[in-house]
Protein backbone atom coordinates (compact mmCIF):
# COMPACT_ATOMS: atom_id res chain seq x y z
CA UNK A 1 -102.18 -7.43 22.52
CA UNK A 2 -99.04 -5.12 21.40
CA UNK A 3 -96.86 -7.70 21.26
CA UNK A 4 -99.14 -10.17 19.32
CA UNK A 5 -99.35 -7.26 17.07
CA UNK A 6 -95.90 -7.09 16.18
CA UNK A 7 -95.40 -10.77 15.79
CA UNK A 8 -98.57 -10.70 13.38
CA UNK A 9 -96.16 -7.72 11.28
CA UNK A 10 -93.10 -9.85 11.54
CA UNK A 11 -94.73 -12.49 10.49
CA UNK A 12 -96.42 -11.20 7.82
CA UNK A 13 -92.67 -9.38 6.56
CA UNK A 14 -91.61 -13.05 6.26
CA UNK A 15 -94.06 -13.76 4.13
CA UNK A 16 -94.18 -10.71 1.74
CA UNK A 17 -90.20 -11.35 1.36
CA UNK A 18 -90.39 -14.96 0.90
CA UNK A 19 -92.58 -14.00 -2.10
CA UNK A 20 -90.67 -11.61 -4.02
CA UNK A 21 -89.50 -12.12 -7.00
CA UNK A 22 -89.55 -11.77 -10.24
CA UNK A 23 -93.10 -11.77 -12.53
CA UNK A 24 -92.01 -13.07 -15.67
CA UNK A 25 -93.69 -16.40 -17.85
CA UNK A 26 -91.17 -19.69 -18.31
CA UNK A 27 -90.32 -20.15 -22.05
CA UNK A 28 -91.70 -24.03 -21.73
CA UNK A 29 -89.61 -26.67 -24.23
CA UNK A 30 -92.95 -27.85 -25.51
CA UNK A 31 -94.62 -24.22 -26.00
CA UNK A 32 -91.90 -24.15 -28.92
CA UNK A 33 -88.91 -24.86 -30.63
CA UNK A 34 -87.29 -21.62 -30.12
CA UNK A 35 -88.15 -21.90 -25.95
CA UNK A 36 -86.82 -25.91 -26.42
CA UNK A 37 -83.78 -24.59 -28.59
CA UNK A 38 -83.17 -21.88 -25.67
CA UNK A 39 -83.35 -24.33 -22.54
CA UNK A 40 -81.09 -27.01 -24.46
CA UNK A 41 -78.74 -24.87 -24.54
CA UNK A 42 -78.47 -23.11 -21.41
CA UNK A 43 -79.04 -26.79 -19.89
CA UNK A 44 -76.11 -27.96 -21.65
CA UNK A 45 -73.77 -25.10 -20.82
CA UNK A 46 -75.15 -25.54 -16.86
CA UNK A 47 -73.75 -29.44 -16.93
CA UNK A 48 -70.72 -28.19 -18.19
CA UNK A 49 -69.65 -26.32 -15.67
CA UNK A 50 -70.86 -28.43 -13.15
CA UNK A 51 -69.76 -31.74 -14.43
CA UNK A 52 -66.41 -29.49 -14.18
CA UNK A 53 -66.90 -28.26 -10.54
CA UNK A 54 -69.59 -30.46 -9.06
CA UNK A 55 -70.03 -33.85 -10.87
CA UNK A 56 -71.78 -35.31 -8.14
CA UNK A 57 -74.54 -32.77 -8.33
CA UNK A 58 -74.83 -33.16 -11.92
CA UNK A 59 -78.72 -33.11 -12.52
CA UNK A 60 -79.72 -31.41 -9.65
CA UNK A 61 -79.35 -28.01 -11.49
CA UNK A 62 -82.36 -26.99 -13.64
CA UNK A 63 -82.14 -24.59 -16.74
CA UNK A 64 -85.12 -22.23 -16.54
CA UNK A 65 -85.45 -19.99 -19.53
CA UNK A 66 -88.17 -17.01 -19.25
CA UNK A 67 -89.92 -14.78 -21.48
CA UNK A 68 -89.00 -10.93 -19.81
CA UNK A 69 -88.58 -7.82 -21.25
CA UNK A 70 -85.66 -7.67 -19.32
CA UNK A 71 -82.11 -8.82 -19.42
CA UNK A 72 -80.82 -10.69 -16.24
CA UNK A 73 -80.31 -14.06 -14.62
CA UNK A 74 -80.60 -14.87 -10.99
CA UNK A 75 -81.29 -17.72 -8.96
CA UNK A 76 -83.49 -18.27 -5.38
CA UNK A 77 -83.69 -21.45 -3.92
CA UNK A 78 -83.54 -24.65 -4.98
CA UNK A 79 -81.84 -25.94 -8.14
CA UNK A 80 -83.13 -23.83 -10.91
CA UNK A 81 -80.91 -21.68 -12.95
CA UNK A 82 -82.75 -18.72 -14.56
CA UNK A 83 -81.95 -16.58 -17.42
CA UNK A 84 -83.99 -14.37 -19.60
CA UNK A 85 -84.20 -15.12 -23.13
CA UNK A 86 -83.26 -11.71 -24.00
CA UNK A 87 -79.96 -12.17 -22.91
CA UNK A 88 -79.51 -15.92 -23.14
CA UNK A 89 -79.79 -15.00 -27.23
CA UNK A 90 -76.88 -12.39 -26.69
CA UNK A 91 -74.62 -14.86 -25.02
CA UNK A 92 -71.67 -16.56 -26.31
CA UNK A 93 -70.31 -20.23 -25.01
CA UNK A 94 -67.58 -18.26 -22.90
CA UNK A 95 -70.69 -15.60 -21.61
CA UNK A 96 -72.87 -18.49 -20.81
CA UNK A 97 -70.55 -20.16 -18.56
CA UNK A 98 -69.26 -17.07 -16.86
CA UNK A 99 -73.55 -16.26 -16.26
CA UNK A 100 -73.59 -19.84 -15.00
CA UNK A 101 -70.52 -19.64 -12.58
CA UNK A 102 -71.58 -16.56 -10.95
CA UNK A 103 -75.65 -17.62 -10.33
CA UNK A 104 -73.52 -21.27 -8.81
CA UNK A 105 -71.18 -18.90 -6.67
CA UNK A 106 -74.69 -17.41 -5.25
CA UNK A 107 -75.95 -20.58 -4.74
CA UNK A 108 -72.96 -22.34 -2.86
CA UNK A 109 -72.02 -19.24 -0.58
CA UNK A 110 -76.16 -19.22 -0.11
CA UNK A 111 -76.22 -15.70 -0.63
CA UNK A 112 -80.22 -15.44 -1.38
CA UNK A 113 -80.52 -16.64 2.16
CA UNK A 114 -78.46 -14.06 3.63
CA UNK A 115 -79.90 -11.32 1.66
CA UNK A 116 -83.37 -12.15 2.88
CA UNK A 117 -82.15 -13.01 6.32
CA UNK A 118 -80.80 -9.43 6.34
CA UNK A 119 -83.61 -7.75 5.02
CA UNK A 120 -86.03 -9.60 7.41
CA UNK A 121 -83.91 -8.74 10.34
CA UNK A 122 -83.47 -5.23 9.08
CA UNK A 123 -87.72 -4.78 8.92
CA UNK A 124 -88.01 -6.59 12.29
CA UNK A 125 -86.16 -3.72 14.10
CA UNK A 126 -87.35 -1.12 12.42
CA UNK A 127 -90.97 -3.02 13.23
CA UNK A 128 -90.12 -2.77 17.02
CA UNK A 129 -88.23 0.25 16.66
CA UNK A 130 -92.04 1.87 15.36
CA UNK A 131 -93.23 0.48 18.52
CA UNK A 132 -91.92 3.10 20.84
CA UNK A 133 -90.99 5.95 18.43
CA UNK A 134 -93.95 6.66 15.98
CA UNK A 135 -93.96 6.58 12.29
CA UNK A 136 -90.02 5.53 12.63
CA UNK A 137 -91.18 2.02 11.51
CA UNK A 138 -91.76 3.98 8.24
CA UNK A 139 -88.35 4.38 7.69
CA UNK A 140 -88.14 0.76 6.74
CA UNK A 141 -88.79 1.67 3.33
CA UNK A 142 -85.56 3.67 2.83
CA UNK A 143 -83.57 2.02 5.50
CA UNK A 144 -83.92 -1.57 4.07
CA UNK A 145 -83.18 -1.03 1.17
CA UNK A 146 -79.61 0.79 2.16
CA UNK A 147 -78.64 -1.79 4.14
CA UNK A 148 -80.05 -4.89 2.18
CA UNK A 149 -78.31 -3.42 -1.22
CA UNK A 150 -75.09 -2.90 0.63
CA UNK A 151 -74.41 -6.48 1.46
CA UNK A 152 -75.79 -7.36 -2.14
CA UNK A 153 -72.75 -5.60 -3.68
CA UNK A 154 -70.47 -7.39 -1.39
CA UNK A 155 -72.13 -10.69 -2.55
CA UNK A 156 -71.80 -9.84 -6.27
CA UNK A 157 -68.29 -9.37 -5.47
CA UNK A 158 -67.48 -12.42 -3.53
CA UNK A 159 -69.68 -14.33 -6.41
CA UNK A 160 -67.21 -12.88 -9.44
CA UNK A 161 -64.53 -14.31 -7.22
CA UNK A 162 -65.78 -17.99 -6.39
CA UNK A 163 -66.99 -17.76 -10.30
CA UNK A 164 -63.10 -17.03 -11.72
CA UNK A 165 -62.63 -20.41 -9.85
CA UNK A 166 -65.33 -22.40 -11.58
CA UNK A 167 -64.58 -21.37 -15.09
CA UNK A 168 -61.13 -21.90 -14.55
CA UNK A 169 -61.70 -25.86 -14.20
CA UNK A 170 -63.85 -25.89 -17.05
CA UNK A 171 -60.44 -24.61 -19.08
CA UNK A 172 -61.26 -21.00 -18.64
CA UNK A 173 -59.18 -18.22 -17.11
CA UNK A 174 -60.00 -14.76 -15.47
CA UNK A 175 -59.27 -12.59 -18.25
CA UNK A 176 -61.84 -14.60 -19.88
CA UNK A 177 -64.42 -13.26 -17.04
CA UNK A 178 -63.29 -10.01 -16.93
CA UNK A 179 -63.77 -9.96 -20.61
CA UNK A 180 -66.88 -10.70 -20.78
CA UNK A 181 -67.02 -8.32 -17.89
CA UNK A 182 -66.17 -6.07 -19.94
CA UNK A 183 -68.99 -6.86 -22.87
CA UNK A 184 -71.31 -6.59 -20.08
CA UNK A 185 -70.18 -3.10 -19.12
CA UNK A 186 -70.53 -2.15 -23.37
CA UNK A 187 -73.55 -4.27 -24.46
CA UNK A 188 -75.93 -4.70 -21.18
CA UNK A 189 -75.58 -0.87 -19.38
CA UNK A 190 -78.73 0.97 -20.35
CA UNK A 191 -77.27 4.04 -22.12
CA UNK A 192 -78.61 6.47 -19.30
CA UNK A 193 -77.06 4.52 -16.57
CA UNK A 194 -74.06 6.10 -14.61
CA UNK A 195 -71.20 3.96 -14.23
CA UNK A 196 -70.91 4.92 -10.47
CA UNK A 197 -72.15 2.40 -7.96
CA UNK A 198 -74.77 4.09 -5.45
CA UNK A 199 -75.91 3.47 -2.15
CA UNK A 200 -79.07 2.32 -2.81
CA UNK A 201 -77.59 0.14 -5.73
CA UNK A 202 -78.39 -3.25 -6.22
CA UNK A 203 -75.00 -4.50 -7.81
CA UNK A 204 -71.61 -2.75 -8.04
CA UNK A 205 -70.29 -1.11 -11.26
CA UNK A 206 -69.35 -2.90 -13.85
CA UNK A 207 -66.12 -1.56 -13.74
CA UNK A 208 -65.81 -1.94 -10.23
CA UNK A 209 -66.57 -5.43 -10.22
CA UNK A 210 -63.49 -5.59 -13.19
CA UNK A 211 -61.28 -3.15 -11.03
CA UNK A 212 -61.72 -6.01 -7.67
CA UNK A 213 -60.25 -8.96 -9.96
CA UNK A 214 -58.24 -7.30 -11.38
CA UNK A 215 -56.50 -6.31 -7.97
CA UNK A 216 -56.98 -9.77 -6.37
């Protein structure tokens, strides 16, 4: 019965994980012209670089546009491209293909895989762990994080450096990126935001992400 316990809680980790995500409404093309304007052209700029990097793929990539009060883009599984319309607005051609690059970089090194896989495996032993020392499985909720976040910076990283790559073929270079880098660092970091990556942060710096191509 203890051990069909803990496969019930493993299983049921899986589950909550394979759900997470972000809680946000898709700007449809037909809800308006604005949301149709908006996923034209972040459709067009994700052919672009593909047609550049990937032309046998082209179509397979979807442009997903959603209403958030929030400013990010991010991809899962699958072939959808998301953005928030907040910052799709704020984007120039050069920002929306550097966006793009990066969320393909995820995608082809299948870093959302490897992020979950690491988090599962992470709650798994602290599952067992609970088992035999009591109330350490609690720990989960501050040790996960630690160690999920930690390979999340690395994957940013490796994903700025694939990205250089892809913009380069679509007649783009890497002070381009680190340009818009740069705009990010200005324009997107919330005012009361330190600059200094943390351990339990979900992305590097800004600057450090700049400082990494720069040295490559």
């Amino acid at each position: 019965m203890h051990f069909k316990s803990l496969f019930i809680s493993l299983i049921l980790i899986i589950s909550l994980i394979g759900c997470a995500g972000p809680n946000t409404q898709v700007c449809s093309p037909a809800k308006s012209l604005d949301c149709s304007n908006l996923t034209e052209q972040w459709g067009q700029s994700i052919d672009k670089v593909v047609t550049a990097n990937f032309p046998e793929e082209l179509g397979y990539f979807k442009p997903v546009v959603h209403e958030a009060n929030f400013t990010n883009a991010w991809v899962t599984t699958g072939g959808d491209i998301n953005i928030s319309a907040n910052l799709l607005r704020r984007l120039n051609a050069k920002g929306r293909i550097c966006v793009i690059s990066h969320e393909l970089a995820h995608l082809k090194r299948n870093h959302y895989y490897s992020t979950k896989g690491v988090s599962v495996i992470t709650s798994a032993l602290m599952t067992v762990a609970g088992a035999f020392v009591p109330g350490l499985g609690y720990l989960d909720y501050v040790v996960n994080p630690a160690v999920t976040n930690s390979f999340g910076r690395q994957f940013e990283l490796n994903a700025d450096e694939l990205a250089v790559e892809y913009i380069q073929k679509v007649g783009l270079n890497m002070s381009d990126y680190t340009e818009f880098l740069y705009w990010m660092k200005e324009n997107l970091n919330r005012a009361n935001d330190s600059d200094e990556a943390t351990l339990f942060s979900t992305h590097p710096a800004t600057q450090e992400r700049i400082d990494v191509l720069m040295e490559n």
